[in-house]
N, C-alpha and C. Protein backbone atom coordinates (compact mmCIF):
# COMPACT_ATOMS: atom_id res chain seq x y z
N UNK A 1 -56.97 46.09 -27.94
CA UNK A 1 -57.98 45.24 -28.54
C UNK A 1 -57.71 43.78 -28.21
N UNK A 2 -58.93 43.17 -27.60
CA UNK A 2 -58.81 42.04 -27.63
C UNK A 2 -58.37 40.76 -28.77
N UNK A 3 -57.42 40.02 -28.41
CA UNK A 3 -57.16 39.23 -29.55
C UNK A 3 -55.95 39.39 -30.66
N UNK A 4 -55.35 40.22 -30.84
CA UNK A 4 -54.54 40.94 -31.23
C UNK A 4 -53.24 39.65 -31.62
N UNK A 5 -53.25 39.59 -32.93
CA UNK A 5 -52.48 38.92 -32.79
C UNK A 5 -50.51 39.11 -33.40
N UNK A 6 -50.34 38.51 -33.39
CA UNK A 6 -48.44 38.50 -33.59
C UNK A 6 -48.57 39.05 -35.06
N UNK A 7 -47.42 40.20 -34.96
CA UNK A 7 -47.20 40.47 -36.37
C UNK A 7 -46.36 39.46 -37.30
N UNK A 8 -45.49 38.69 -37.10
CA UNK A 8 -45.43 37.48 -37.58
C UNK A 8 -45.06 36.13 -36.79
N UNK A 9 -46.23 35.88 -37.23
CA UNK A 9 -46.69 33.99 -36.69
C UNK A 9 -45.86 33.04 -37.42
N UNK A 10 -45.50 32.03 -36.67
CA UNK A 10 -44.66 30.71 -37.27
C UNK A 10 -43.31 31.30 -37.64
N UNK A 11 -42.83 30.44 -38.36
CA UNK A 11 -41.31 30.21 -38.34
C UNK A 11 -41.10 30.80 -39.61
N UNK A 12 -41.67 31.56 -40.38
CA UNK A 12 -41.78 32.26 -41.46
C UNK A 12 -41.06 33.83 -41.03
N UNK A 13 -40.32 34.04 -40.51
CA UNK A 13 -39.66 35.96 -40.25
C UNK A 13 -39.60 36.92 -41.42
N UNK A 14 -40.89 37.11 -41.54
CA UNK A 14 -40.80 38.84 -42.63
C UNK A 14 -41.28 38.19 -43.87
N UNK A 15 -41.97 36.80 -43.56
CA UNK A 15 -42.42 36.26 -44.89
C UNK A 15 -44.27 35.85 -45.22
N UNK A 16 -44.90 35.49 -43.85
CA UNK A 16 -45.64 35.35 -43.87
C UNK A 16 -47.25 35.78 -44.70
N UNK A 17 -47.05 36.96 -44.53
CA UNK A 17 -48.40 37.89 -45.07
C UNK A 17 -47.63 37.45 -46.75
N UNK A 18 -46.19 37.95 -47.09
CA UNK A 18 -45.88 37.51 -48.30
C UNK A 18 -46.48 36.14 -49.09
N UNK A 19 -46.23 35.16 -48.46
CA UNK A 19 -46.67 33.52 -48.54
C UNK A 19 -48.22 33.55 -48.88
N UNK A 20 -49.47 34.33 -48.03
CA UNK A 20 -50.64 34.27 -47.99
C UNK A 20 -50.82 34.94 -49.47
N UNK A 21 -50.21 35.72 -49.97
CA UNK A 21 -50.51 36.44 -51.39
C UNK A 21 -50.45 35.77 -52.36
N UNK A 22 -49.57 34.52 -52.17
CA UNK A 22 -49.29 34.24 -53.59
C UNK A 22 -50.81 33.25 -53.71
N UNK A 23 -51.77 33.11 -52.67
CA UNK A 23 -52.47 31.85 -53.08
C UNK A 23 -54.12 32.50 -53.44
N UNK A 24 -54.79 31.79 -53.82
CA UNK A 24 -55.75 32.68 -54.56
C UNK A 24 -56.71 33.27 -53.31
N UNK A 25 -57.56 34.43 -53.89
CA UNK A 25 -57.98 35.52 -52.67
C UNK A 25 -59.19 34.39 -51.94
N UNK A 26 -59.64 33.38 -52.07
CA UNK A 26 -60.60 32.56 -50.88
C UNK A 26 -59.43 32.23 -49.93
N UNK A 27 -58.58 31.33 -50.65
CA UNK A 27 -57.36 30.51 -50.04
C UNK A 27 -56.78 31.77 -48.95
N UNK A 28 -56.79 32.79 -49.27
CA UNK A 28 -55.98 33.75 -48.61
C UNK A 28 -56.66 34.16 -47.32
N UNK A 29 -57.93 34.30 -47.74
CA UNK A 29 -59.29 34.59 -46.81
C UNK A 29 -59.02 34.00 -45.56
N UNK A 30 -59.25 32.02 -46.14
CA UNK A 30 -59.07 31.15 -45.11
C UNK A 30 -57.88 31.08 -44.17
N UNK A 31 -57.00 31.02 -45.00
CA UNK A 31 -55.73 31.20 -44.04
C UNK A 31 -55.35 32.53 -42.84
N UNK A 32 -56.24 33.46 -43.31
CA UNK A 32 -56.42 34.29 -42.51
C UNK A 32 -57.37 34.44 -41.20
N UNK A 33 -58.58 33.54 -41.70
CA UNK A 33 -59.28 33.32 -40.74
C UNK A 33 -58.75 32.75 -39.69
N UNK A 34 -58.42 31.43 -40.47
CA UNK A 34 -57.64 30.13 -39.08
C UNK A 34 -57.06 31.24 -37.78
N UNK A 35 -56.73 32.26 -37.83
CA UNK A 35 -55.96 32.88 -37.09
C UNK A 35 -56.87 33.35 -35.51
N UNK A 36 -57.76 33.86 -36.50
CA UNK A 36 -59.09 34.65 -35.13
C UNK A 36 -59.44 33.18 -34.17
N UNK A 37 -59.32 33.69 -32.79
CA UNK A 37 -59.67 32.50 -32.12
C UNK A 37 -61.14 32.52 -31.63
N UNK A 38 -61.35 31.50 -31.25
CA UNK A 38 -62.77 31.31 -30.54
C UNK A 38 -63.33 32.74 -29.23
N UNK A 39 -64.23 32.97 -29.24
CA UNK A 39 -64.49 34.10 -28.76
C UNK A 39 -63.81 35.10 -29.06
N UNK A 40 -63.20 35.60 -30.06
CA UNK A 40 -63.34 36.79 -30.96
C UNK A 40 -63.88 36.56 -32.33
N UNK A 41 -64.00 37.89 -32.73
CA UNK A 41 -64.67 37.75 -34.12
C UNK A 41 -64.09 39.17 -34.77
N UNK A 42 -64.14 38.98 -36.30
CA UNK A 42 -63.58 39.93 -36.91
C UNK A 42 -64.45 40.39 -38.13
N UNK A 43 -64.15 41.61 -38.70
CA UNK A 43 -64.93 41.95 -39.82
C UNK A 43 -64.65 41.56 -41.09
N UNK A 44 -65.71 41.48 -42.32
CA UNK A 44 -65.54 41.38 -43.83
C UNK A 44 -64.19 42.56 -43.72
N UNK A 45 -64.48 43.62 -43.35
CA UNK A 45 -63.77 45.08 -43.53
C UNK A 45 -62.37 44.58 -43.43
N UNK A 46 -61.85 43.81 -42.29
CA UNK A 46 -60.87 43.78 -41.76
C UNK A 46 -60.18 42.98 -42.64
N UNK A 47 -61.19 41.85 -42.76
CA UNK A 47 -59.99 40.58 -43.41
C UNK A 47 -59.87 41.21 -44.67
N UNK A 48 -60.92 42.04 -45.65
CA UNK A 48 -59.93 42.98 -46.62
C UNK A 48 -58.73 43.45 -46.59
N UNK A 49 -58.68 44.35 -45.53
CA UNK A 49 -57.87 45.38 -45.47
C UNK A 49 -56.42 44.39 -45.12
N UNK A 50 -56.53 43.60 -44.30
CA UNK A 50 -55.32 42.85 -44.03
C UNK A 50 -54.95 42.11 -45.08
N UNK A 51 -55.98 41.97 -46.45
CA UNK A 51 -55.41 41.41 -47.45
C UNK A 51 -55.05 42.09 -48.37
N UNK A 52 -54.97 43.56 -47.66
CA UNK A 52 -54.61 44.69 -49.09
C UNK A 52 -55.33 45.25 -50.18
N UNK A 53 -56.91 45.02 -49.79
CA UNK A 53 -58.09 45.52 -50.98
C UNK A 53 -59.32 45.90 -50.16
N UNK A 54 -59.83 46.25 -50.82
CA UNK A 54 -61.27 46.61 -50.19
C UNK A 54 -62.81 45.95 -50.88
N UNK A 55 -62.28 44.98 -51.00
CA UNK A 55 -63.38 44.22 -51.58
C UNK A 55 -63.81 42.90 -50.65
N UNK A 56 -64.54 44.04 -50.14
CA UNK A 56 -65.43 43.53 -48.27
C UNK A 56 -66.72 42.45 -49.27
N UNK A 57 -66.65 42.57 -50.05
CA UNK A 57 -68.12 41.74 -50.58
C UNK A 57 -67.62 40.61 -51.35
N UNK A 58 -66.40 40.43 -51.88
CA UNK A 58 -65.34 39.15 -52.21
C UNK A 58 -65.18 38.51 -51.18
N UNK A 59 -64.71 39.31 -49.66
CA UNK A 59 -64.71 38.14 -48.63
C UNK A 59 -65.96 37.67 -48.27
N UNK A 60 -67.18 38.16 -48.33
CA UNK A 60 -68.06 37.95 -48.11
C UNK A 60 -69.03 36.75 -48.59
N UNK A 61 -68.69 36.67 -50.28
CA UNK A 61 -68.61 35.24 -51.03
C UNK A 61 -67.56 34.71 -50.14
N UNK A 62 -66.40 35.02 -50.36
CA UNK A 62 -65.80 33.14 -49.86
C UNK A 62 -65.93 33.07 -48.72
N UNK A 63 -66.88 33.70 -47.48
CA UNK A 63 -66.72 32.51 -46.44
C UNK A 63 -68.20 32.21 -46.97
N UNK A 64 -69.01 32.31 -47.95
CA UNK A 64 -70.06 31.33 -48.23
C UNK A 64 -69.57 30.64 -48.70
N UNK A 65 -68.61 30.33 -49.56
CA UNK A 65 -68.14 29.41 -50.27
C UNK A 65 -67.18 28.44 -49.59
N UNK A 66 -67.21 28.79 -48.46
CA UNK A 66 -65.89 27.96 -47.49
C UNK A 66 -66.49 26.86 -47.19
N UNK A 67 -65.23 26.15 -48.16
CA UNK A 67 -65.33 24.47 -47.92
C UNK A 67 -64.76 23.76 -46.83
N UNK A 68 -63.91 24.40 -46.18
CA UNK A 68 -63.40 23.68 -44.65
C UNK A 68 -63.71 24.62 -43.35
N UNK A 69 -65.50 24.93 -43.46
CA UNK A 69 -65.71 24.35 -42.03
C UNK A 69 -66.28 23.49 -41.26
N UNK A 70 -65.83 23.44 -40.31
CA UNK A 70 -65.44 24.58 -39.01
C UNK A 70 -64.17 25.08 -38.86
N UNK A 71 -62.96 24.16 -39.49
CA UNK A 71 -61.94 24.44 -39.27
C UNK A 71 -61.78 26.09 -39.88
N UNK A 72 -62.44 26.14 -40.72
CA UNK A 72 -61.98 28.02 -40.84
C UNK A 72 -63.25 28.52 -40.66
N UNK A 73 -63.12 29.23 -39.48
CA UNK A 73 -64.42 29.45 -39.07
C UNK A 73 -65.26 31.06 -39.41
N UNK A 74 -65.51 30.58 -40.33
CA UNK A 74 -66.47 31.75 -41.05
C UNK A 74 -67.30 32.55 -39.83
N UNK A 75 -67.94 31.42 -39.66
CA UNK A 75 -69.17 32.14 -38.58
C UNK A 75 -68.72 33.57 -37.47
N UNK A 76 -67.22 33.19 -37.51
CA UNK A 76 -66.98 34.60 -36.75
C UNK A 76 -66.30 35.69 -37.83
N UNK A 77 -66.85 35.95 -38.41
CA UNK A 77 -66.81 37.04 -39.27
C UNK A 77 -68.25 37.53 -39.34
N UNK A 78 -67.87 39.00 -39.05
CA UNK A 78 -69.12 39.79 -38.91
C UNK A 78 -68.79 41.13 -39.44
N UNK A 79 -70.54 41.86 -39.79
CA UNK A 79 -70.35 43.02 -39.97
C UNK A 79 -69.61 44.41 -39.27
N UNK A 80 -69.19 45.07 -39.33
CA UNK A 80 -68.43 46.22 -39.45
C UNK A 80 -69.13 46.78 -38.14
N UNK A 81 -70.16 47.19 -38.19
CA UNK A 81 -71.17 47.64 -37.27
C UNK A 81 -71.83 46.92 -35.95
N UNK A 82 -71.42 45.41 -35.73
CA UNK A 82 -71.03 44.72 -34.96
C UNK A 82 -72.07 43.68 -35.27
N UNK A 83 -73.23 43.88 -36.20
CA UNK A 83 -74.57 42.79 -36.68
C UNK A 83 -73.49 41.80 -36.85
N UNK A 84 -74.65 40.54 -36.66
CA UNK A 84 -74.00 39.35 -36.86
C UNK A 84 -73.80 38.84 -38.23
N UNK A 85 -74.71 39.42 -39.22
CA UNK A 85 -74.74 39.50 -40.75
C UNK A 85 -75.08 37.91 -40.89
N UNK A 86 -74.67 37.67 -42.47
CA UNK A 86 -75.00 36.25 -42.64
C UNK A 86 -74.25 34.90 -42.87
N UNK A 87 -74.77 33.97 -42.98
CA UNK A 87 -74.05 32.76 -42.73
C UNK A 87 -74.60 31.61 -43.40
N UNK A 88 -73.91 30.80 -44.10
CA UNK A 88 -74.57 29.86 -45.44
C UNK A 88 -75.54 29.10 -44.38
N UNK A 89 -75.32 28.61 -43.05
CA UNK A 89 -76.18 28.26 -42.56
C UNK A 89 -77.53 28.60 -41.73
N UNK A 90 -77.62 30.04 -41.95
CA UNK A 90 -78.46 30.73 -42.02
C UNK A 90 -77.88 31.58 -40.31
N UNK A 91 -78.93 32.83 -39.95
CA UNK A 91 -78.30 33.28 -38.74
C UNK A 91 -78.43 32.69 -37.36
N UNK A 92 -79.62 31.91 -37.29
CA UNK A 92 -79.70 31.47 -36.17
C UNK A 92 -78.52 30.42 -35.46
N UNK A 93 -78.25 29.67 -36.95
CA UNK A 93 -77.08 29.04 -36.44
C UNK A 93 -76.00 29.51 -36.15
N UNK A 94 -75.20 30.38 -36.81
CA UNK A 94 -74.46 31.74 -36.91
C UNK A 94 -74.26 32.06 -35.08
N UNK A 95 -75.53 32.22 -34.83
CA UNK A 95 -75.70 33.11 -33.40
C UNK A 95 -75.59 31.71 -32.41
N UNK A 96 -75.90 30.70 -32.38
CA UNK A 96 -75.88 29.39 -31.63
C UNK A 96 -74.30 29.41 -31.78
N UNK A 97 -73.43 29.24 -32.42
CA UNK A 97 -72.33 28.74 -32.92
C UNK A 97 -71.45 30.06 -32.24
N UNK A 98 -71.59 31.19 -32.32
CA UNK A 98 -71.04 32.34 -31.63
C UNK A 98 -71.29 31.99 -29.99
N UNK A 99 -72.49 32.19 -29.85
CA UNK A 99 -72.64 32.09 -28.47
C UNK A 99 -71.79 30.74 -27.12
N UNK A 100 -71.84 29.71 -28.20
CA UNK A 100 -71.33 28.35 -27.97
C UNK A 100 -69.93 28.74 -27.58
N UNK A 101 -69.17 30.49 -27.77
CA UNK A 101 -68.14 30.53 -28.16
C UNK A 101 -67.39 31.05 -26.69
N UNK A 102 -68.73 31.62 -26.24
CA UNK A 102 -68.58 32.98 -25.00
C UNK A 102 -69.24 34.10 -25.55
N UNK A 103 -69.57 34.22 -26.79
CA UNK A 103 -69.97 35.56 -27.33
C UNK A 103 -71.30 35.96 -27.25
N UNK A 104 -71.58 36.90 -26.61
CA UNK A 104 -73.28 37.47 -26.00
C UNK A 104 -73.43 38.22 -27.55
N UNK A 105 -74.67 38.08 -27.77
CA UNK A 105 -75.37 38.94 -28.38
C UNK A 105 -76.92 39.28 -28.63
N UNK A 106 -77.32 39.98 -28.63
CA UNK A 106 -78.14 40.36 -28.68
C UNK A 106 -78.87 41.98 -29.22
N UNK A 107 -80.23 41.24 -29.68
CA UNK A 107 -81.02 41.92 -30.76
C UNK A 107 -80.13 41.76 -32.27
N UNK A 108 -79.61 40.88 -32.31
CA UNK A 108 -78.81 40.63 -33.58
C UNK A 108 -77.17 41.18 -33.91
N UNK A 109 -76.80 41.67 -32.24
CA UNK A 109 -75.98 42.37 -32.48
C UNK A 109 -74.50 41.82 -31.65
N UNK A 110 -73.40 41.91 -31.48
CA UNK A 110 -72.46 41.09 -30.92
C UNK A 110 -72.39 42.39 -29.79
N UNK A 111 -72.38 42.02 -28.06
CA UNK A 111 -72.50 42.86 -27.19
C UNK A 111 -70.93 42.79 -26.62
N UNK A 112 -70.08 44.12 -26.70
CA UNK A 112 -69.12 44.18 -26.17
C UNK A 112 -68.20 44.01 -27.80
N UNK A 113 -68.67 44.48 -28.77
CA UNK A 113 -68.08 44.02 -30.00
C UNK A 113 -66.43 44.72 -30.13
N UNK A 114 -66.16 45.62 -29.49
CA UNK A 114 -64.75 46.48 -29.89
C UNK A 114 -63.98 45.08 -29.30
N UNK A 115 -64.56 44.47 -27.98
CA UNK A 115 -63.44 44.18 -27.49
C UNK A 115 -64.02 42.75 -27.77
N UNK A 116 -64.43 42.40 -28.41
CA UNK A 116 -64.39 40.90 -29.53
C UNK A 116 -63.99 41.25 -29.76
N UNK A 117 -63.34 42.13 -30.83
CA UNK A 117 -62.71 42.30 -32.30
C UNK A 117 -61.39 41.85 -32.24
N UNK A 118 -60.84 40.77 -33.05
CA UNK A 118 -59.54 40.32 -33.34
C UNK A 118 -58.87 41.64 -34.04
N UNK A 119 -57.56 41.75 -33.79
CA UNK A 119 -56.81 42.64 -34.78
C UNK A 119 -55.84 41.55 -35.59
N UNK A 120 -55.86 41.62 -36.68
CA UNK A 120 -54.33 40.98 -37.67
C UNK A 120 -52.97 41.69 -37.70
């Protein structure tokens, strides 16, 4: 999978994912995002599961609620099924802002989505 990233990042050894827990579940969200780079994109599903719950519709509020972007870039978080889903700034921008990225899509859908997909 494209994107795939280090099981532990920074200078943190065997502590990291620990560190992201203690801070509240948006804060955790974001810090998780920062990670996915430009031309990949990842799911509500995922950034759950990498946070240890399944409450795909909690992440789903906080990247509406995300107060630092671009720097945590919501917009590449997408549905499960590869739709581009939604975005406080509605989808068209969503899809401008993806595309801006390298990312094709079309009929609403991210083309080549497995291999967008960031892994955590």
């Amino acid at each position: 999978m494209a994107g795939s990233g280090p099981a532990d990042p920074g200078s943190n050894p065997g502590g990291a994912i620990q560190d992201i827990m203690k801070k509240s579940f948006n804060e955790r969200c974001y810090e998780l995002l920062r990670k996915v780079p430009p031309g990949n994109v990842t799911t509500y599903k995922d950034l759950a599961l990498a946070l240890g719950t399944n409450a795909y519709r909690a992440v789903g509020n906080a990247m509406n609620k995300n107060p630092y972007a671009p720097e945590v870039p919501c917009h590449r978080v997408v549905n499960s099924n590869g739709d581009v889903g939604g975005y406080a700034g509605g989808e068209n921008e969503k899809i401008e802002m993806l595309s801006g990225e390298g990312i094709e899509i079309r009929d609403g859908k991210i083309v080549d989505f497995r291999d967008k997909l960031f892994v955590f």
